[in-house]
ModelCIF file with pLDDT and N, C-alpha, C, O atoms, coordinates in Angstrom:
data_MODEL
#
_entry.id   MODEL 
#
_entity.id                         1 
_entity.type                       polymer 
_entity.pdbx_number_of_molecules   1 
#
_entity_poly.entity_id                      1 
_entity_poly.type                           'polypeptide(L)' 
_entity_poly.nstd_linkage                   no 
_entity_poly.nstd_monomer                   no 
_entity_poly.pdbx_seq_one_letter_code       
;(UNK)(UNK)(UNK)(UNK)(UNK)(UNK)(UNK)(UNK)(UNK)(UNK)(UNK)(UNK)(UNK)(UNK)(UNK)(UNK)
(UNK)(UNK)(UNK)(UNK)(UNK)(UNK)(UNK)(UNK)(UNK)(UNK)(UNK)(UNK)(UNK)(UNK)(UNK)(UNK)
(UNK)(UNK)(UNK)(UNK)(UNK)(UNK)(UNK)(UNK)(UNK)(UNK)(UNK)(UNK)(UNK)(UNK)
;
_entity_poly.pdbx_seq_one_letter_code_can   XXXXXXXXXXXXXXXXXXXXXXXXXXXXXXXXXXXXXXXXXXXXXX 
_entity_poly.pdbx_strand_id                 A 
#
loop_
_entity_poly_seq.entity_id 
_entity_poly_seq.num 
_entity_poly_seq.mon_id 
_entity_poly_seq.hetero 
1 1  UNK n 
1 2  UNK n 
1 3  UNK n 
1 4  UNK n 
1 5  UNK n 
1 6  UNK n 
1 7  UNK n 
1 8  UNK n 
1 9  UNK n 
1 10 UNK n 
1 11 UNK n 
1 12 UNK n 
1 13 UNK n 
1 14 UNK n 
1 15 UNK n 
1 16 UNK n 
1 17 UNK n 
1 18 UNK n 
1 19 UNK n 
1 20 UNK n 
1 21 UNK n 
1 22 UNK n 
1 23 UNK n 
1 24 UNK n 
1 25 UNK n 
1 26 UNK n 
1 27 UNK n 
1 28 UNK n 
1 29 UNK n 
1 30 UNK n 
1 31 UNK n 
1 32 UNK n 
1 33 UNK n 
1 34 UNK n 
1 35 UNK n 
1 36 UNK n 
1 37 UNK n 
1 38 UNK n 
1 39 UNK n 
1 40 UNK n 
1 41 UNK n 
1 42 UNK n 
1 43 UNK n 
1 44 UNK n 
1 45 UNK n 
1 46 UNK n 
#
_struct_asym.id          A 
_struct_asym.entity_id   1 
#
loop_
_ma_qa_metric.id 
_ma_qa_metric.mode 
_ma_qa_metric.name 
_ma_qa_metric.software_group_id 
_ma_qa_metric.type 
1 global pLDDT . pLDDT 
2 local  pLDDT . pLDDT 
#
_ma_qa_metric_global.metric_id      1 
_ma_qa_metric_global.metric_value   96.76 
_ma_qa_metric_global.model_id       1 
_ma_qa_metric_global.ordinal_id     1 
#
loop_
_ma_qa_metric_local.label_asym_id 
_ma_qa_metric_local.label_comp_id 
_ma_qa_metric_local.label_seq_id 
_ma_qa_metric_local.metric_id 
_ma_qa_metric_local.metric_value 
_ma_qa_metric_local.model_id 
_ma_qa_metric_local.ordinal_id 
A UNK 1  2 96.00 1 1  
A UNK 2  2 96.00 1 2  
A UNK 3  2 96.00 1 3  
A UNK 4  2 97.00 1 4  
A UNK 5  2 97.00 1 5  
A UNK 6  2 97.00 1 6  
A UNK 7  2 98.00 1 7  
A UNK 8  2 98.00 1 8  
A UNK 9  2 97.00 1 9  
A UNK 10 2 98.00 1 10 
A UNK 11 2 98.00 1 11 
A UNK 12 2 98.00 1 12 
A UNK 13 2 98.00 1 13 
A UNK 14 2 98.00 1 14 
A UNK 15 2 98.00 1 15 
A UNK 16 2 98.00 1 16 
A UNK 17 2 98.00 1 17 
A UNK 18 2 97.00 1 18 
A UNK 19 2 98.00 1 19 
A UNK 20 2 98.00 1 20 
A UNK 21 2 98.00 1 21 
A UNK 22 2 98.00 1 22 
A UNK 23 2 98.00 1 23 
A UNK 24 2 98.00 1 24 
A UNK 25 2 98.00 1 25 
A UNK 26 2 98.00 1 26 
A UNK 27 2 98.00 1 27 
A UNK 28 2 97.00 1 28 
A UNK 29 2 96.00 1 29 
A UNK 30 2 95.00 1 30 
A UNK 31 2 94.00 1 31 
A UNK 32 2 93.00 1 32 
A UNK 33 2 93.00 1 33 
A UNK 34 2 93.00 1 34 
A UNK 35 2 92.00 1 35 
A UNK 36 2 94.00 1 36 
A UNK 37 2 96.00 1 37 
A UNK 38 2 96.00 1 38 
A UNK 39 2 96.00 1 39 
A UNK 40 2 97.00 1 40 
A UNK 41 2 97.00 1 41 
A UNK 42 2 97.00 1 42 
A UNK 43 2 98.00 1 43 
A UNK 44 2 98.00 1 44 
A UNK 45 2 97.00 1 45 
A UNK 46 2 97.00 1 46 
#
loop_
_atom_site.group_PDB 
_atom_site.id 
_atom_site.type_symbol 
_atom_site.label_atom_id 
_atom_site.label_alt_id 
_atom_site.label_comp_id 
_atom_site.label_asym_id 
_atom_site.label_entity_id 
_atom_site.label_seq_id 
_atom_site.pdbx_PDB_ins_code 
_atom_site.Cartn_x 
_atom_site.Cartn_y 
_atom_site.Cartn_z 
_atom_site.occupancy 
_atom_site.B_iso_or_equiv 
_atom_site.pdbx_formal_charge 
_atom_site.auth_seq_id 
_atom_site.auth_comp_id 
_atom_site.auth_asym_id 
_atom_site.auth_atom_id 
_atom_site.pdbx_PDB_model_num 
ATOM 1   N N  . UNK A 1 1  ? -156.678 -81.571  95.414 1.00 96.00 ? 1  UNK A N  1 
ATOM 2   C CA . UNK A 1 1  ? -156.764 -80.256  94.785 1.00 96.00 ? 1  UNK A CA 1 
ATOM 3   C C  . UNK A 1 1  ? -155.452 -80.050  94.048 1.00 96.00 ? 1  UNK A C  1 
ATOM 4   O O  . UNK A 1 1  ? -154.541 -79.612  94.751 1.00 96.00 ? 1  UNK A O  1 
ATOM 5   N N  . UNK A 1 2  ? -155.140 -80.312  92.594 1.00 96.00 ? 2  UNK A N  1 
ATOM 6   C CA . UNK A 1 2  ? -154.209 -79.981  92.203 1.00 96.00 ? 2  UNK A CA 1 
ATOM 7   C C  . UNK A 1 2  ? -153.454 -78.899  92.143 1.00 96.00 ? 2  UNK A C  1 
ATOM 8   O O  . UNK A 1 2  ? -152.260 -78.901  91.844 1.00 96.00 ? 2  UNK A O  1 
ATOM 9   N N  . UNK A 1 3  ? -154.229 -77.773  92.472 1.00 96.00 ? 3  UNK A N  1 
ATOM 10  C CA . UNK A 1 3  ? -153.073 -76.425  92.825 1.00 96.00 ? 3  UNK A CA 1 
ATOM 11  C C  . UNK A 1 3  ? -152.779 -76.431  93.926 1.00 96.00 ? 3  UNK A C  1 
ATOM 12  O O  . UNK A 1 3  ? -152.848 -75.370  94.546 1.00 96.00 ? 3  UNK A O  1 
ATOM 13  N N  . UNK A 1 4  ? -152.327 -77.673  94.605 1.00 97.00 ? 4  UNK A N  1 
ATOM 14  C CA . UNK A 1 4  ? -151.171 -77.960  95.935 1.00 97.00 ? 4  UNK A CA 1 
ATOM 15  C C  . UNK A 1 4  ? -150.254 -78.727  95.121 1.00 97.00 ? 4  UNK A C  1 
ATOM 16  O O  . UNK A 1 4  ? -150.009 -79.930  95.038 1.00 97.00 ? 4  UNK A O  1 
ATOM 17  N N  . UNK A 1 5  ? -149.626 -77.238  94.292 1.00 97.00 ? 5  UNK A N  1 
ATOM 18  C CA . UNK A 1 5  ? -148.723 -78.330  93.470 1.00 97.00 ? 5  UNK A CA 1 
ATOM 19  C C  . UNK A 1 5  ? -147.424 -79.306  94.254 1.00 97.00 ? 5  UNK A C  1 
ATOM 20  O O  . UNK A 1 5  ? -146.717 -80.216  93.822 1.00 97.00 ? 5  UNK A O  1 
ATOM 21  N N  . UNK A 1 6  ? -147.516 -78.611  95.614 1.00 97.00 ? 6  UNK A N  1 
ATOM 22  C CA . UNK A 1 6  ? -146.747 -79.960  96.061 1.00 97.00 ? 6  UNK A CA 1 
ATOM 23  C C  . UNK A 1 6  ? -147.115 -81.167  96.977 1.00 97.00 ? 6  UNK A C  1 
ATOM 24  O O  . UNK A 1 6  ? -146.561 -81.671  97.953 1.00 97.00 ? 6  UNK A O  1 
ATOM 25  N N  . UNK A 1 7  ? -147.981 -81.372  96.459 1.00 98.00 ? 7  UNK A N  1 
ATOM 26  C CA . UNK A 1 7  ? -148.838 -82.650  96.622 1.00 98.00 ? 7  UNK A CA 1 
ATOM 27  C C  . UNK A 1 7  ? -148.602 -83.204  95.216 1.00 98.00 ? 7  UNK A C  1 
ATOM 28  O O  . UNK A 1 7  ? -147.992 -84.250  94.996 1.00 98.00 ? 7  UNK A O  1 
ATOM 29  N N  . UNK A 1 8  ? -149.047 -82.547  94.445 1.00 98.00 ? 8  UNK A N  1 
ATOM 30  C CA . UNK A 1 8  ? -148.479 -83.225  92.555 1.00 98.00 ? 8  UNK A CA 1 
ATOM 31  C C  . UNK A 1 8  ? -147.062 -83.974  92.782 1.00 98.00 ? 8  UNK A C  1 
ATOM 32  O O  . UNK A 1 8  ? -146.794 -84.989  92.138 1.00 98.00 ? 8  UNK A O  1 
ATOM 33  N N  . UNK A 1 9  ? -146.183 -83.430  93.716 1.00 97.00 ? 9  UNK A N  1 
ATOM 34  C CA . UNK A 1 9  ? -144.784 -83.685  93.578 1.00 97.00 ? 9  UNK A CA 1 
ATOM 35  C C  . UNK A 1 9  ? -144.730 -85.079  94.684 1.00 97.00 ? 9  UNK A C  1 
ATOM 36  O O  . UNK A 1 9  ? -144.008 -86.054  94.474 1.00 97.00 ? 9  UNK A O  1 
ATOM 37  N N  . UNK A 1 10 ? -145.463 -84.966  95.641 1.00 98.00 ? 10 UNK A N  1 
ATOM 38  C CA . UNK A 1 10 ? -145.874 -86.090  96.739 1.00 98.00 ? 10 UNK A CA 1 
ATOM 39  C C  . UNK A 1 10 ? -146.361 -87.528  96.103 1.00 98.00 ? 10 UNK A C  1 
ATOM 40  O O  . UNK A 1 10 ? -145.898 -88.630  96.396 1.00 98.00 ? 10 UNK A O  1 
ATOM 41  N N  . UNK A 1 11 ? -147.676 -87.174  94.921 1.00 98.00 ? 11 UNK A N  1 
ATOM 42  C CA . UNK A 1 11 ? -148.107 -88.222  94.185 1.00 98.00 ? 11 UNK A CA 1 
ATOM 43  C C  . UNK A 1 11 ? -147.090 -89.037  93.479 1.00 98.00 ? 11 UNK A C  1 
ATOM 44  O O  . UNK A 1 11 ? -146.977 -90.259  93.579 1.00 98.00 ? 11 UNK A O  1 
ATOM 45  N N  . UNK A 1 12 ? -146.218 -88.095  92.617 1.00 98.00 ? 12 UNK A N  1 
ATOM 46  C CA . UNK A 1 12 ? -145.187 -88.671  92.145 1.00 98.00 ? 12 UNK A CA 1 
ATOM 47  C C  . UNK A 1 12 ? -144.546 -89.438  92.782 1.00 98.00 ? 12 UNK A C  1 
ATOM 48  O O  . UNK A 1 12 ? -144.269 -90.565  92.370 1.00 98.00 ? 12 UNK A O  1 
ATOM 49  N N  . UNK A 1 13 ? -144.137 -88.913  94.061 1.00 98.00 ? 13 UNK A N  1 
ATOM 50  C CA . UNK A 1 13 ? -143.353 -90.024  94.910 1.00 98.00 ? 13 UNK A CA 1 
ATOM 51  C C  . UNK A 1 13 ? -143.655 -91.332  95.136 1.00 98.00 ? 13 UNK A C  1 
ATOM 52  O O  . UNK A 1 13 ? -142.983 -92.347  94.954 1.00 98.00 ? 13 UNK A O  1 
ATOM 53  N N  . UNK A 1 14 ? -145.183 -91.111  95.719 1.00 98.00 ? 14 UNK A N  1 
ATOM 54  C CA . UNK A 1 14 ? -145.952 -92.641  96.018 1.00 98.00 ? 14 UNK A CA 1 
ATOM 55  C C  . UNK A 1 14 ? -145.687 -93.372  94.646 1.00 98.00 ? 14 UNK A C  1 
ATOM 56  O O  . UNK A 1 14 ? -144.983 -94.380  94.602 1.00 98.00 ? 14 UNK A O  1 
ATOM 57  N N  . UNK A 1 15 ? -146.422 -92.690  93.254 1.00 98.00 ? 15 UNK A N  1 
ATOM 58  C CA . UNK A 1 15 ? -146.027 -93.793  92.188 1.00 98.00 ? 15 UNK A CA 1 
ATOM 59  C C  . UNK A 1 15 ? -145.011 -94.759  91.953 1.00 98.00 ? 15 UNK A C  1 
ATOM 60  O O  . UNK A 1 15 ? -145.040 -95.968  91.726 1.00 98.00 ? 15 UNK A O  1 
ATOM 61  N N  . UNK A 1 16 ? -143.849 -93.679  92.098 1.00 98.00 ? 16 UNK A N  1 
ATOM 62  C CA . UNK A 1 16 ? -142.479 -94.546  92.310 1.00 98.00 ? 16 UNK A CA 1 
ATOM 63  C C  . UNK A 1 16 ? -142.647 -95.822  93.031 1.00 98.00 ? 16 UNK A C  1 
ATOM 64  O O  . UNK A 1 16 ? -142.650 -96.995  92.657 1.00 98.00 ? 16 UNK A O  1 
ATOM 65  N N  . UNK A 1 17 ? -142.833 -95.057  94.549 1.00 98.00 ? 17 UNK A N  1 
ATOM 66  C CA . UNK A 1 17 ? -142.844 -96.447  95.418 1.00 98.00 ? 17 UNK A CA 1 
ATOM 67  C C  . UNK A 1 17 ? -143.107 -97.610  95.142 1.00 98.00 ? 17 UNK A C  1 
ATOM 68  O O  . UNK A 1 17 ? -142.549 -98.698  94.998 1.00 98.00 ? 17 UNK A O  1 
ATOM 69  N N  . UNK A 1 18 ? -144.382 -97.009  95.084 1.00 97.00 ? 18 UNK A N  1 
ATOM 70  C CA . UNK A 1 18 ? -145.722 -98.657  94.220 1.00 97.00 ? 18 UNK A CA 1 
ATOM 71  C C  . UNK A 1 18 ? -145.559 -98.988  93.803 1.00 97.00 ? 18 UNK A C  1 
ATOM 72  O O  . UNK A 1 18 ? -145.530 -100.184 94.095 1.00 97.00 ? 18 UNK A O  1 
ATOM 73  N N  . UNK A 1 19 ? -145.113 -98.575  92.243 1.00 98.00 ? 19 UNK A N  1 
ATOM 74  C CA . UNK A 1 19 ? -145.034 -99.228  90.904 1.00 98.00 ? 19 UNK A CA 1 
ATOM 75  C C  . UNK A 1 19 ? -143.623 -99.099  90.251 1.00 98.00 ? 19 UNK A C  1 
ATOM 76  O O  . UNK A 1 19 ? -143.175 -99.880  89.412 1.00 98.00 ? 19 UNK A O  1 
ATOM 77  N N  . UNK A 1 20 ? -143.051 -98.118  90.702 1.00 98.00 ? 20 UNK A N  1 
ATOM 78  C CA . UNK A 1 20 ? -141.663 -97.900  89.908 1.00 98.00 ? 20 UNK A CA 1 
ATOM 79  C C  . UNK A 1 20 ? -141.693 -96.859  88.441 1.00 98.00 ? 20 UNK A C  1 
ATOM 80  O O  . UNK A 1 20 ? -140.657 -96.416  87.946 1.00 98.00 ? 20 UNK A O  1 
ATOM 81  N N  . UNK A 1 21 ? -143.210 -96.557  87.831 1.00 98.00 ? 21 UNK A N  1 
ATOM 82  C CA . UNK A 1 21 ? -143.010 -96.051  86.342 1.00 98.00 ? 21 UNK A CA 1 
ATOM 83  C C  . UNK A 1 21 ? -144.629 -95.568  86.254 1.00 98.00 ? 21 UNK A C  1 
ATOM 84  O O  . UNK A 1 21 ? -145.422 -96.251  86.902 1.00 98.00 ? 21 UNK A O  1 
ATOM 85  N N  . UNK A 1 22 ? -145.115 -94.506  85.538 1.00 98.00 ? 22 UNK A N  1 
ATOM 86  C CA . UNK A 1 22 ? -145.799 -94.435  84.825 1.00 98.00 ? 22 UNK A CA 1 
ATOM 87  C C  . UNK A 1 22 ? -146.198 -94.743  83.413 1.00 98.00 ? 22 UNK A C  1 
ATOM 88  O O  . UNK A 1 22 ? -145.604 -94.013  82.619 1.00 98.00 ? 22 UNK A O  1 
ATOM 89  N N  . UNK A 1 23 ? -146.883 -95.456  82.946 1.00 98.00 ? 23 UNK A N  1 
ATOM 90  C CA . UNK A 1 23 ? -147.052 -95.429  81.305 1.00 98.00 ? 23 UNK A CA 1 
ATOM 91  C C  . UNK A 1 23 ? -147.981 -94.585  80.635 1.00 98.00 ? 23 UNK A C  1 
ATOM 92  O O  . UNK A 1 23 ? -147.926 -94.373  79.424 1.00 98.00 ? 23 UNK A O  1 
ATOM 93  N N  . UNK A 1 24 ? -148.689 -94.180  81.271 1.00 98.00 ? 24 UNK A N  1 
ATOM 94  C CA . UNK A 1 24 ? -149.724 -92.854  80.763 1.00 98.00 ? 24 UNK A CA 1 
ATOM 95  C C  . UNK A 1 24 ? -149.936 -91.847  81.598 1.00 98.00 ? 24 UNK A C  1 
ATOM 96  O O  . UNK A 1 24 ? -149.881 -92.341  82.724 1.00 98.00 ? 24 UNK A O  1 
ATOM 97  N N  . UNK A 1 25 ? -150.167 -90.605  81.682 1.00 98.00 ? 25 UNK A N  1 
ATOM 98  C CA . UNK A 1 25 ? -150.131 -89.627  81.754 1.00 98.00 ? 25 UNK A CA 1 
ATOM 99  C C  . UNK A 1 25 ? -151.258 -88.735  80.907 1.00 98.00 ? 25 UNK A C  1 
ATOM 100 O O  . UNK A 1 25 ? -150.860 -88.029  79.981 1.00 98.00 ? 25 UNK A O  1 
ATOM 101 N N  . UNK A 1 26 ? -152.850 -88.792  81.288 1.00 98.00 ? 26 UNK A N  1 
ATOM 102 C CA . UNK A 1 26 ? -153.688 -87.976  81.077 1.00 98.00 ? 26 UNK A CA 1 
ATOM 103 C C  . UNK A 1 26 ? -154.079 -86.480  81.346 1.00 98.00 ? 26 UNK A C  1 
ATOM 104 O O  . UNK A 1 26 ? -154.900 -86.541  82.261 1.00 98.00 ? 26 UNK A O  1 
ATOM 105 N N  . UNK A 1 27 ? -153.945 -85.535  81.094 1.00 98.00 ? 27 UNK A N  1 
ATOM 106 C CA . UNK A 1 27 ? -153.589 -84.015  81.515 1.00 98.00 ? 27 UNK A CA 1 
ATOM 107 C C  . UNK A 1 27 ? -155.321 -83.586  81.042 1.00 98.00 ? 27 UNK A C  1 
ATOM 108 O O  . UNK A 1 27 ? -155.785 -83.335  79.929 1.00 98.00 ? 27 UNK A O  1 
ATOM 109 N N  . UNK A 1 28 ? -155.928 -83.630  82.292 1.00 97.00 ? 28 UNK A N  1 
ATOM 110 C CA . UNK A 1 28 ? -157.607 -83.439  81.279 1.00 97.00 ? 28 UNK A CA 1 
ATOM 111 C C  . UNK A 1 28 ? -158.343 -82.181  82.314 1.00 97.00 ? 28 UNK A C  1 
ATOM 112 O O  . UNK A 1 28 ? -159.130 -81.320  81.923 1.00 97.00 ? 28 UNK A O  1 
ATOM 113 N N  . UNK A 1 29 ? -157.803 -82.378  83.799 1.00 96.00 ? 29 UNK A N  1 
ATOM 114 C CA . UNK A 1 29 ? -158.244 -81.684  84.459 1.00 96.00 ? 29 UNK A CA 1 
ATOM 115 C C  . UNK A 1 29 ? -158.339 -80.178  84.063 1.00 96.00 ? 29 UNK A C  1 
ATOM 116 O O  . UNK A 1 29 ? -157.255 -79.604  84.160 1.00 96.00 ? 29 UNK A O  1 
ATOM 117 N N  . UNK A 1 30 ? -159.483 -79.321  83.596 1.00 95.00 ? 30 UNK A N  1 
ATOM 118 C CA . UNK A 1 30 ? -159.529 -77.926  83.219 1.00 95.00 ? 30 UNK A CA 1 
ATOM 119 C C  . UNK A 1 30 ? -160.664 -77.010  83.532 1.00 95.00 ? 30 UNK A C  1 
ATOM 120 O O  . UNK A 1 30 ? -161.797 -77.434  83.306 1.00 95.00 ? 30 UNK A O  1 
ATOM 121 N N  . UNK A 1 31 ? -160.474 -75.489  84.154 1.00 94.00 ? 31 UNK A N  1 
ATOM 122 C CA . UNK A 1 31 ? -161.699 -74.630  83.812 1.00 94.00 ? 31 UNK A CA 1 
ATOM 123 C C  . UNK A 1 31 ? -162.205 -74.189  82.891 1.00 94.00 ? 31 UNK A C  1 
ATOM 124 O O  . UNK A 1 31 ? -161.825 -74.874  81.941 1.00 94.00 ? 31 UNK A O  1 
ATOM 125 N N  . UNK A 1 32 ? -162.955 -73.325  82.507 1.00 93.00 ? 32 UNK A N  1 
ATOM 126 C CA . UNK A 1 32 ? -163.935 -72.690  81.676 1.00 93.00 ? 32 UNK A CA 1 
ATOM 127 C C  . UNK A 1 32 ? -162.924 -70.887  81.850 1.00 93.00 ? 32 UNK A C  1 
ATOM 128 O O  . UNK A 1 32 ? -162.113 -70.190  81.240 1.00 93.00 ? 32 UNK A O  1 
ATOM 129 N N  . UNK A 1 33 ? -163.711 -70.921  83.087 1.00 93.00 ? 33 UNK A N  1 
ATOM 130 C CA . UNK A 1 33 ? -163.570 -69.688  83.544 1.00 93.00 ? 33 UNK A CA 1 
ATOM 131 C C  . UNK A 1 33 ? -164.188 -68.499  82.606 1.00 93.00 ? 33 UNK A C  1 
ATOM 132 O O  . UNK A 1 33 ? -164.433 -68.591  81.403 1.00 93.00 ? 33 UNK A O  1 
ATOM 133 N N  . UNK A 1 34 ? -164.452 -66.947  83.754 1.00 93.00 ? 34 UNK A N  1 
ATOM 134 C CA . UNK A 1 34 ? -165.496 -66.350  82.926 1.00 93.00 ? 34 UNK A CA 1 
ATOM 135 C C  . UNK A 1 34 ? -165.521 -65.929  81.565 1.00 93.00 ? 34 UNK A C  1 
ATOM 136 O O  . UNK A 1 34 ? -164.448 -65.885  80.963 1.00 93.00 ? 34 UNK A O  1 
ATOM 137 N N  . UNK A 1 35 ? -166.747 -65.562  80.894 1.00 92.00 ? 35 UNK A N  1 
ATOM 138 C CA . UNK A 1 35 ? -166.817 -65.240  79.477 1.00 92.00 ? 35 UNK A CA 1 
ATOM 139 C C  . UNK A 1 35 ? -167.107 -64.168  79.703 1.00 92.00 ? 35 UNK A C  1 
ATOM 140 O O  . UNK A 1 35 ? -168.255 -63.874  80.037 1.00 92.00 ? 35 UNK A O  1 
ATOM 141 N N  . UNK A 1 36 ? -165.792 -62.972  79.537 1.00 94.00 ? 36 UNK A N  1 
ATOM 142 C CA . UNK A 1 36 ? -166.248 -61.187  79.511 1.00 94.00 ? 36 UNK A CA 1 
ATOM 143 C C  . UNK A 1 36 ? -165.289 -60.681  78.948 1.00 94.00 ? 36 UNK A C  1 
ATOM 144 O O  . UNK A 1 36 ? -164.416 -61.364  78.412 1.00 94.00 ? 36 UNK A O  1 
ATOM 145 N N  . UNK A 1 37 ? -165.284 -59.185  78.976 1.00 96.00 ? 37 UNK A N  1 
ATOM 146 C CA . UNK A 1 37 ? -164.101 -59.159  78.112 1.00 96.00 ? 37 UNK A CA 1 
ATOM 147 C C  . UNK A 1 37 ? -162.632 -58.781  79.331 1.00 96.00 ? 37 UNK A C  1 
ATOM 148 O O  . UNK A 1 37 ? -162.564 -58.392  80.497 1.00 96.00 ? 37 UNK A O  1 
ATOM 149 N N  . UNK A 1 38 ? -161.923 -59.051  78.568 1.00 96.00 ? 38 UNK A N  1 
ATOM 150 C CA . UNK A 1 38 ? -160.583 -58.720  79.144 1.00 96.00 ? 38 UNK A CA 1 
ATOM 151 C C  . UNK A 1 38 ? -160.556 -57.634  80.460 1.00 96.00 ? 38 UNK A C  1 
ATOM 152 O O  . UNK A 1 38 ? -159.983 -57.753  81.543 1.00 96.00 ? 38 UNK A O  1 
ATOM 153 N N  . UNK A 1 39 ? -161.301 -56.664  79.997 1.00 96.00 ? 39 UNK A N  1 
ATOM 154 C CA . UNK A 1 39 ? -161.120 -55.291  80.933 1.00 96.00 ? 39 UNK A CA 1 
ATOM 155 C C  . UNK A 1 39 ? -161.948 -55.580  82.476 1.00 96.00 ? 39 UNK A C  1 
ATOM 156 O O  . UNK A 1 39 ? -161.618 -55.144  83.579 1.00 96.00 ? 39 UNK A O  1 
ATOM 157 N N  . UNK A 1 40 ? -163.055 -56.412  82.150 1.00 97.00 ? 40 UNK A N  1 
ATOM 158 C CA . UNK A 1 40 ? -163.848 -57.200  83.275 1.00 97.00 ? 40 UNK A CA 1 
ATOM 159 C C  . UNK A 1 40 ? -163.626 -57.918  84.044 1.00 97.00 ? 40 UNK A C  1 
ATOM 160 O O  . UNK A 1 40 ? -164.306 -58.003  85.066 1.00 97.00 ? 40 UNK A O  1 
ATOM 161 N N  . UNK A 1 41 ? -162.453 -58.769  83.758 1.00 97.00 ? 41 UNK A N  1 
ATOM 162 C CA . UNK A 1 41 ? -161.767 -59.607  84.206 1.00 97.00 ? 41 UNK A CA 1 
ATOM 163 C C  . UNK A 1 41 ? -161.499 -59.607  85.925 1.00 97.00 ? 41 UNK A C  1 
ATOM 164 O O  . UNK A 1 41 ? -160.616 -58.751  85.977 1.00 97.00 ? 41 UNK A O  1 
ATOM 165 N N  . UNK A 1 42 ? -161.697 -59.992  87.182 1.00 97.00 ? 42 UNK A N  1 
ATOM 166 C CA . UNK A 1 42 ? -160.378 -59.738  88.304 1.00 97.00 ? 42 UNK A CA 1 
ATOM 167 C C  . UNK A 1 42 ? -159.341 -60.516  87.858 1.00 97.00 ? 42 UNK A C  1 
ATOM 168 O O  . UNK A 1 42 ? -159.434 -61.404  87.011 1.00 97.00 ? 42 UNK A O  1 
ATOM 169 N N  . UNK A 1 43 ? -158.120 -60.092  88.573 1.00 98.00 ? 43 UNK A N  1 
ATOM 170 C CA . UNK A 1 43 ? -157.345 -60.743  88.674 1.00 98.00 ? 43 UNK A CA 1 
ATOM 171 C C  . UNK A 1 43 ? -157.253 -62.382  89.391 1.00 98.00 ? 43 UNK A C  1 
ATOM 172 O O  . UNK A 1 43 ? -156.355 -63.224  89.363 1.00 98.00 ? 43 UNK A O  1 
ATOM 173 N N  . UNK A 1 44 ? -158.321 -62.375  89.885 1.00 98.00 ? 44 UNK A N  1 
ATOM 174 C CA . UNK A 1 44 ? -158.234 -64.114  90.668 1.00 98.00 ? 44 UNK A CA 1 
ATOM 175 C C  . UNK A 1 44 ? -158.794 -65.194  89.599 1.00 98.00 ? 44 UNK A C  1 
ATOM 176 O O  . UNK A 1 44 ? -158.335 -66.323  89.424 1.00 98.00 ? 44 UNK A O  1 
ATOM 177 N N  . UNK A 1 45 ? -159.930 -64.577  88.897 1.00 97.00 ? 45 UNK A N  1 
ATOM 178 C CA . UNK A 1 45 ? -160.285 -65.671  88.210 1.00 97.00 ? 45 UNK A CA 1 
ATOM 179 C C  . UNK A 1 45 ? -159.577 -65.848  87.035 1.00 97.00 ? 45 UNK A C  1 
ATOM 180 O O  . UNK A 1 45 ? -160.048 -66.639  86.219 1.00 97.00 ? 45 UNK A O  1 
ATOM 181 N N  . UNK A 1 46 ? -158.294 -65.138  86.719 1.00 97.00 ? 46 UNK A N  1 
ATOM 182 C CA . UNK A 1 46 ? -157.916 -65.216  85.668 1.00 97.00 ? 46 UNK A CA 1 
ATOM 183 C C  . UNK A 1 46 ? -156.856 -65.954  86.235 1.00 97.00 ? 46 UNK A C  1 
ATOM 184 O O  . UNK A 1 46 ? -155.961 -66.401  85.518 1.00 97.00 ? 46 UNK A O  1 
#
């Protein structure tokens, strides 16, 4: 679950270990989230 962003910081670590380097770096993971207007909104899903 990437919003344990410190697990993001954990992954990093292992990479190191393993390999020493990243060469790519794909950033793809994304929501939608709802279609209303602004005023409709809660605060969580935003």
């Amino acid at each position: 679950d990437l919003t344990d962003y410190q697990a993001i910081g954990r992954l990093g670590g292992t990479i190191y270990e393993r390999h020493g380097k990243l060469d790519v770096l794909v950033g793809n993971a994304g929501i939608a989230g709802p279609s209303s207007p602004l005023g409709h909104i809660d605060l969580k899903p935003w």
